[in-house]
Protein backbone atom coordinates (compact mmCIF):
# COMPACT_ATOMS: atom_id res chain seq x y z
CA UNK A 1 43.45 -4.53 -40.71
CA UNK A 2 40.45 -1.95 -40.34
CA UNK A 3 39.88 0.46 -37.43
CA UNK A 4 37.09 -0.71 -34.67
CA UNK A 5 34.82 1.33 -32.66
CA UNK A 6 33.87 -0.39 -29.07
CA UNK A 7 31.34 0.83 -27.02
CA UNK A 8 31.80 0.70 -23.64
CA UNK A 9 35.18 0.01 -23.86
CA UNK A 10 35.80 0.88 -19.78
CA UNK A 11 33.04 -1.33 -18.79
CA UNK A 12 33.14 -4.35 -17.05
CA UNK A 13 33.94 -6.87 -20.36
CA UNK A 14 35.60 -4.00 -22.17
CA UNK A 15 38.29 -3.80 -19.51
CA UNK A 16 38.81 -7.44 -20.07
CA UNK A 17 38.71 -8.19 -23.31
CA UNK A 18 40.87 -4.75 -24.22
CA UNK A 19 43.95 -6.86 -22.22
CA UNK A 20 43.54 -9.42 -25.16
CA UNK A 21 42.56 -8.07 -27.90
CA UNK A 22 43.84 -4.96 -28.57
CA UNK A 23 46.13 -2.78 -31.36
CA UNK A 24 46.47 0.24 -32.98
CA UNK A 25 43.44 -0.21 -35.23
CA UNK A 26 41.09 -0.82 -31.91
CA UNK A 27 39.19 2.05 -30.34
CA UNK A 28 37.46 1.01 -26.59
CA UNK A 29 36.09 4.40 -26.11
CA UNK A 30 34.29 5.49 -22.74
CA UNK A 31 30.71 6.48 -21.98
CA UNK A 32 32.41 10.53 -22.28
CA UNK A 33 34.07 9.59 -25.47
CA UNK A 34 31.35 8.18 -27.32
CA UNK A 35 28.07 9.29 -25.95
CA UNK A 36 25.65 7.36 -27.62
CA UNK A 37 22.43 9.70 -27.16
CA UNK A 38 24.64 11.99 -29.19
CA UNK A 39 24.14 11.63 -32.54
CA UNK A 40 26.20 14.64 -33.58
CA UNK A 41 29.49 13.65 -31.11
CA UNK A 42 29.10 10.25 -32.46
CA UNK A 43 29.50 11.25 -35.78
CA UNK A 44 32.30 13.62 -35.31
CA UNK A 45 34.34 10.88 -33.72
CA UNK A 46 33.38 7.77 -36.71
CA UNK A 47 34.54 10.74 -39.12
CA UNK A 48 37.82 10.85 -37.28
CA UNK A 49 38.28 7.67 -36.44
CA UNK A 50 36.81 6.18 -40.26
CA UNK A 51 35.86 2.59 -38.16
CA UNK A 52 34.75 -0.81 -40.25
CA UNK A 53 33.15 -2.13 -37.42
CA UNK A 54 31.00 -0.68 -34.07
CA UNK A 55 30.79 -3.80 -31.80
CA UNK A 56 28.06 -2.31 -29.53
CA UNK A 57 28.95 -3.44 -26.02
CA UNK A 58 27.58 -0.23 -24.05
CA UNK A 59 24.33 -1.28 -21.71
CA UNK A 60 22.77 -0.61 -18.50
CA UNK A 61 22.85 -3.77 -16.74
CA UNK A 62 22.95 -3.91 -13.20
CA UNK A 63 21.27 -3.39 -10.90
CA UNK A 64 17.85 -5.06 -12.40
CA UNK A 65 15.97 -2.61 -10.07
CA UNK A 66 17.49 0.14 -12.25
CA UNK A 67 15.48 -1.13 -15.34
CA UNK A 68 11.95 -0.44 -13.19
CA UNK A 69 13.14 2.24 -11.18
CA UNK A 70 14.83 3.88 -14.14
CA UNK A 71 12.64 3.30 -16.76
CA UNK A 72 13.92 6.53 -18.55
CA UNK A 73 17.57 5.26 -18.24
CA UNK A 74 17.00 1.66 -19.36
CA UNK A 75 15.44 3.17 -22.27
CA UNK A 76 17.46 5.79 -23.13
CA UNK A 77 20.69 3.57 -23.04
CA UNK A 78 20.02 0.13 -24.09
CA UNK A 79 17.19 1.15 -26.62
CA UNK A 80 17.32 4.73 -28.10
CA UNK A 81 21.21 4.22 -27.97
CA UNK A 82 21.86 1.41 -30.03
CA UNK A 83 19.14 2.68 -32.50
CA UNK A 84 21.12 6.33 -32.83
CA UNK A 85 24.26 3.86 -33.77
CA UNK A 86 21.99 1.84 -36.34
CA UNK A 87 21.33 5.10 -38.05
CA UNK A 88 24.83 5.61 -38.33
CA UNK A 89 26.15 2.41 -39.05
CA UNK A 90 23.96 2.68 -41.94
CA UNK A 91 24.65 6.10 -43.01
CA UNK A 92 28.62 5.24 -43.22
CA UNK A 93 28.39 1.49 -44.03
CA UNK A 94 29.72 0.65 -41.24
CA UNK A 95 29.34 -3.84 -39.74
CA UNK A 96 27.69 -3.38 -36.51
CA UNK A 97 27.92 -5.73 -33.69
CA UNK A 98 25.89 -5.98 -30.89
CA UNK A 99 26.19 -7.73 -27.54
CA UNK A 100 22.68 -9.08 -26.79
CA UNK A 101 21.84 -11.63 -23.72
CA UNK A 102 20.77 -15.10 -23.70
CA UNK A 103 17.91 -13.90 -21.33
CA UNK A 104 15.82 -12.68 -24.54
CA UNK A 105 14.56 -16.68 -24.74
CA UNK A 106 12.10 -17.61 -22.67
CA UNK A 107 14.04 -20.14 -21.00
CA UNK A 108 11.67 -23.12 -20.64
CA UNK A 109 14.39 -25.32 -23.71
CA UNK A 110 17.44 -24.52 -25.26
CA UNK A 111 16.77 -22.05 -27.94
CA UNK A 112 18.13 -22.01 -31.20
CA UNK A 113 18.56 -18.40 -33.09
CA UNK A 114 15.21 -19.18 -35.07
CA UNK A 115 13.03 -19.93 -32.16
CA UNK A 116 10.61 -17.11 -30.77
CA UNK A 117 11.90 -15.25 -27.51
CA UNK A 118 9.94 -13.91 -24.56
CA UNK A 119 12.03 -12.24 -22.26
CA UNK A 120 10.91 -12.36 -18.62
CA UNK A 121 11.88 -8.77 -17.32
CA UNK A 122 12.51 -5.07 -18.22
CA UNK A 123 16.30 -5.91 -18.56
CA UNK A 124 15.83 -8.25 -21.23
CA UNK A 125 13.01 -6.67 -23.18
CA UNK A 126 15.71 -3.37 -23.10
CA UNK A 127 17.78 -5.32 -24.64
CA UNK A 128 15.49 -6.83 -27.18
CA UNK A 129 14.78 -3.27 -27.64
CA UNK A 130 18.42 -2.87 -28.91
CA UNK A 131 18.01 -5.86 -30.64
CA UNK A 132 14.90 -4.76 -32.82
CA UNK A 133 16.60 -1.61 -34.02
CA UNK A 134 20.20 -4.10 -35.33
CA UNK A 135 17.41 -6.48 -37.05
CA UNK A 136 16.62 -3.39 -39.46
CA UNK A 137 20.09 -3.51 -40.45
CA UNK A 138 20.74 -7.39 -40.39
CA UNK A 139 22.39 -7.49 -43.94
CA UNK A 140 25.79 -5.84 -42.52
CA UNK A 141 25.40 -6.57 -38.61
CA UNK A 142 25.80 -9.50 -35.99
CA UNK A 143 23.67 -9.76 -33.03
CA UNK A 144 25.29 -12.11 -30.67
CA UNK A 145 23.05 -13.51 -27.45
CA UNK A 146 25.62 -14.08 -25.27
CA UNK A 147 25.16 -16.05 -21.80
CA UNK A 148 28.23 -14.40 -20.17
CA UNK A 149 29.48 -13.67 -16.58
CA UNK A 150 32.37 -11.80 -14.73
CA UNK A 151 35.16 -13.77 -13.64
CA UNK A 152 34.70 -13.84 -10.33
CA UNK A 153 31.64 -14.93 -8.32
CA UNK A 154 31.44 -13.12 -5.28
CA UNK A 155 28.26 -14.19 -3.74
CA UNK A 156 28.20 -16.62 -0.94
CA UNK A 157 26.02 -19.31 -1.95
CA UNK A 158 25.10 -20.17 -5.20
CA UNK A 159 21.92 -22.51 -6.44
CA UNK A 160 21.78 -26.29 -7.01
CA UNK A 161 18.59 -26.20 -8.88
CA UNK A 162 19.10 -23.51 -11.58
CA UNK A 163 21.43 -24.34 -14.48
CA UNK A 164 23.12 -21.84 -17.21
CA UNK A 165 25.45 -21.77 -19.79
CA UNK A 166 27.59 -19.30 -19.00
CA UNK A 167 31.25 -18.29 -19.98
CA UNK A 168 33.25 -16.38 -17.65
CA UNK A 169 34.15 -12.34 -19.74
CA UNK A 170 37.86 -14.36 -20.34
CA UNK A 171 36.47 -17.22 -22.05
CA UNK A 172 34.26 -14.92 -24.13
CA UNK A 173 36.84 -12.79 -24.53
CA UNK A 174 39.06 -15.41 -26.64
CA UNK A 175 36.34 -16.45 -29.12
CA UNK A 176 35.42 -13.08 -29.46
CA UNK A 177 37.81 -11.78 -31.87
CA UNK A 178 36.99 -15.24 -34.40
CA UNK A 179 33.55 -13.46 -34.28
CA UNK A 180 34.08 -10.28 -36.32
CA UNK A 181 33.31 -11.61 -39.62
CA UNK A 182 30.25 -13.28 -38.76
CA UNK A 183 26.47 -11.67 -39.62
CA UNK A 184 22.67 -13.09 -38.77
CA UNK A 185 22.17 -13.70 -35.02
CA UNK A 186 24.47 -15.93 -32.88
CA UNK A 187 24.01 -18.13 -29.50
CA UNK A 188 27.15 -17.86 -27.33
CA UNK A 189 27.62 -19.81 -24.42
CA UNK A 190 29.62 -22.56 -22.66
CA UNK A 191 29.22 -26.26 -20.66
CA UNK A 192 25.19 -26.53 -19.71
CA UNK A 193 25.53 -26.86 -16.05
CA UNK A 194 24.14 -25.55 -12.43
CA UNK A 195 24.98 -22.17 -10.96
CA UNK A 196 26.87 -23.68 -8.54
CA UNK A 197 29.11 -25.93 -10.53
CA UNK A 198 30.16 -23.18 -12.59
CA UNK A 199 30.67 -20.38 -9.48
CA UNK A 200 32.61 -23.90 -7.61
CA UNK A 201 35.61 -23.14 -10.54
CA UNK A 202 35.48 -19.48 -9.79
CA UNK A 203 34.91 -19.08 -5.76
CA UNK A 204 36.02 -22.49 -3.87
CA UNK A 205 34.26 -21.53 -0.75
CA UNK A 206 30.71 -20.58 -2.60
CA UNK A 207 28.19 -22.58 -0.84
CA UNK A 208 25.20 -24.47 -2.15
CA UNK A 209 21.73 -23.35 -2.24
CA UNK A 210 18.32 -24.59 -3.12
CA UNK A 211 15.90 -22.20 -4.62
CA UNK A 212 12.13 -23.10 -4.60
CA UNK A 213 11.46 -22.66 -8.40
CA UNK A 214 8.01 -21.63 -7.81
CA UNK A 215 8.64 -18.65 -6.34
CA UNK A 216 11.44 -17.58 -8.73
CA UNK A 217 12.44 -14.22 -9.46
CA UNK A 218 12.52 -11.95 -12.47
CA UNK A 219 16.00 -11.89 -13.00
CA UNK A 220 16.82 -16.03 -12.93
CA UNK A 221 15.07 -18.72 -15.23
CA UNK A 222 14.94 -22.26 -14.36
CA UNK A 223 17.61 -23.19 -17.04
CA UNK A 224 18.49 -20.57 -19.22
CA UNK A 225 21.33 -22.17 -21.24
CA UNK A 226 20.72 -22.12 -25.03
CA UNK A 227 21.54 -24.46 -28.37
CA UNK A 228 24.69 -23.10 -29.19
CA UNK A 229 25.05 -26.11 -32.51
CA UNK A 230 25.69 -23.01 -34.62
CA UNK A 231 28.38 -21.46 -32.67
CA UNK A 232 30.20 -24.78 -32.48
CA UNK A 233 29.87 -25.39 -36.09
CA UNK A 234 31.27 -21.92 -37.06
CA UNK A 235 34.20 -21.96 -34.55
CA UNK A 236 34.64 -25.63 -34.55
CA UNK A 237 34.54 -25.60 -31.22
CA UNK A 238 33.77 -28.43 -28.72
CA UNK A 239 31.88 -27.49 -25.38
């Protein structure tokens, strides 16, 4: 057993995965209880709390407008922030995890972890951000590219023509825990299928909808599911 810091632990996949996975030796701290522009009240609470692990799950995400509008914010949070926890991860020797997105690939073929990645808008390349900083400290840290979504789909329609694979935060929240001793970079993910097909299991009365590719927007690839041959292997897990 060894104590574990999670950032972010009120947001939207904290609150879920804290109903499954938690225990004496887990920390979900909030945005007030673990500032992460705060070097100094960071350190004062890994000092109390003497954690093994960080899993870094603290992000701006939504609105994507916010990551144009509020450049400042998208930088401060999902770039500057997970590089203040690098620096202390490394000053304590402390396994870092940190949740990435799927959305760093290009999304033009299923990417493997070796394969280059473009992302497509500020979101993404925020994240990447995050992502460059956890690189620096690969040797004791797991960066996992997860292609993740709440459990419920609340928008009305949903497209015929643009495919994902996603996991809903509960099925990501029971592999997560197998994931804790793993380092490099990992592809998480489910079933390759359309947006529709997967929001069908989650909202009965979604509706279908064409999108006309060509005219895409920032936020949505064509297909932006990814190889995940090394997460099955690991977890021996069939998809």
């Amino acid at each position: 057993m060894q104590n574990i810091i999670f950032t972010g632990g009120n947001g939207r996949f904290g609150s879920v995965l804290k109903k499954s996975y938690f225990n004496k030796r887990t920390f979900y701290l909030s945005k007030k209880e673990f500032n992460i522009l705060s070097l100094n009240s960071m350190e004062m609470k890994i000092k109390k709390i003497n954690p093994k692990i960080i899993v870094h799950m603290a992000a701006l995400s939504r609105p994507l407008s916010d990551h144009y509008n509020k450049l400042d914010k998208s930088i401060d949070l999902n770039i500057i922030g997970t590089a203040n926890i690098v620096k202390l991860c490394k000053k304590y020797n402390i396994k870092l995890i940190y949740l990435s997105t799927h959305y760093v690939y290009r999304g033009d073929k299923k990417y493997s972890e070796n394969d280059p990645v473009l992302p497509k808008n500020n979101y993404s390349w925020s994240k990447l951000g995050g992502e460059c900083a956890v690189q620096m400290y690969l040797k004791n840290s797991l960066i996992i590219r997860v292609s993740m979504y709440s459990n419920k789909f609340e928008h009305k329609y949903a497209y015929t023509n643009v495919k994902s694979n996603f996991l809903t935060h509960s099925q990501f929240a029971k592999i997560f825990p197998k994931l804790l001793k793993f380092k490099g970079v990992l592809n998480i993910g489910g079933k390759t299928q359309t947006i529709f097909n997967f929001a069908k299991k989650l909202n009965p009365n979604v509706k279908r909808k064409k999108i006309n590719l060509k005219k895409i927007s920032l936020d949505l690839l064509p297909d932006s599911s990814t190889n995940i041959s090394k997460m099955k292997k690991l977890l021996k897990k069939k998809i």
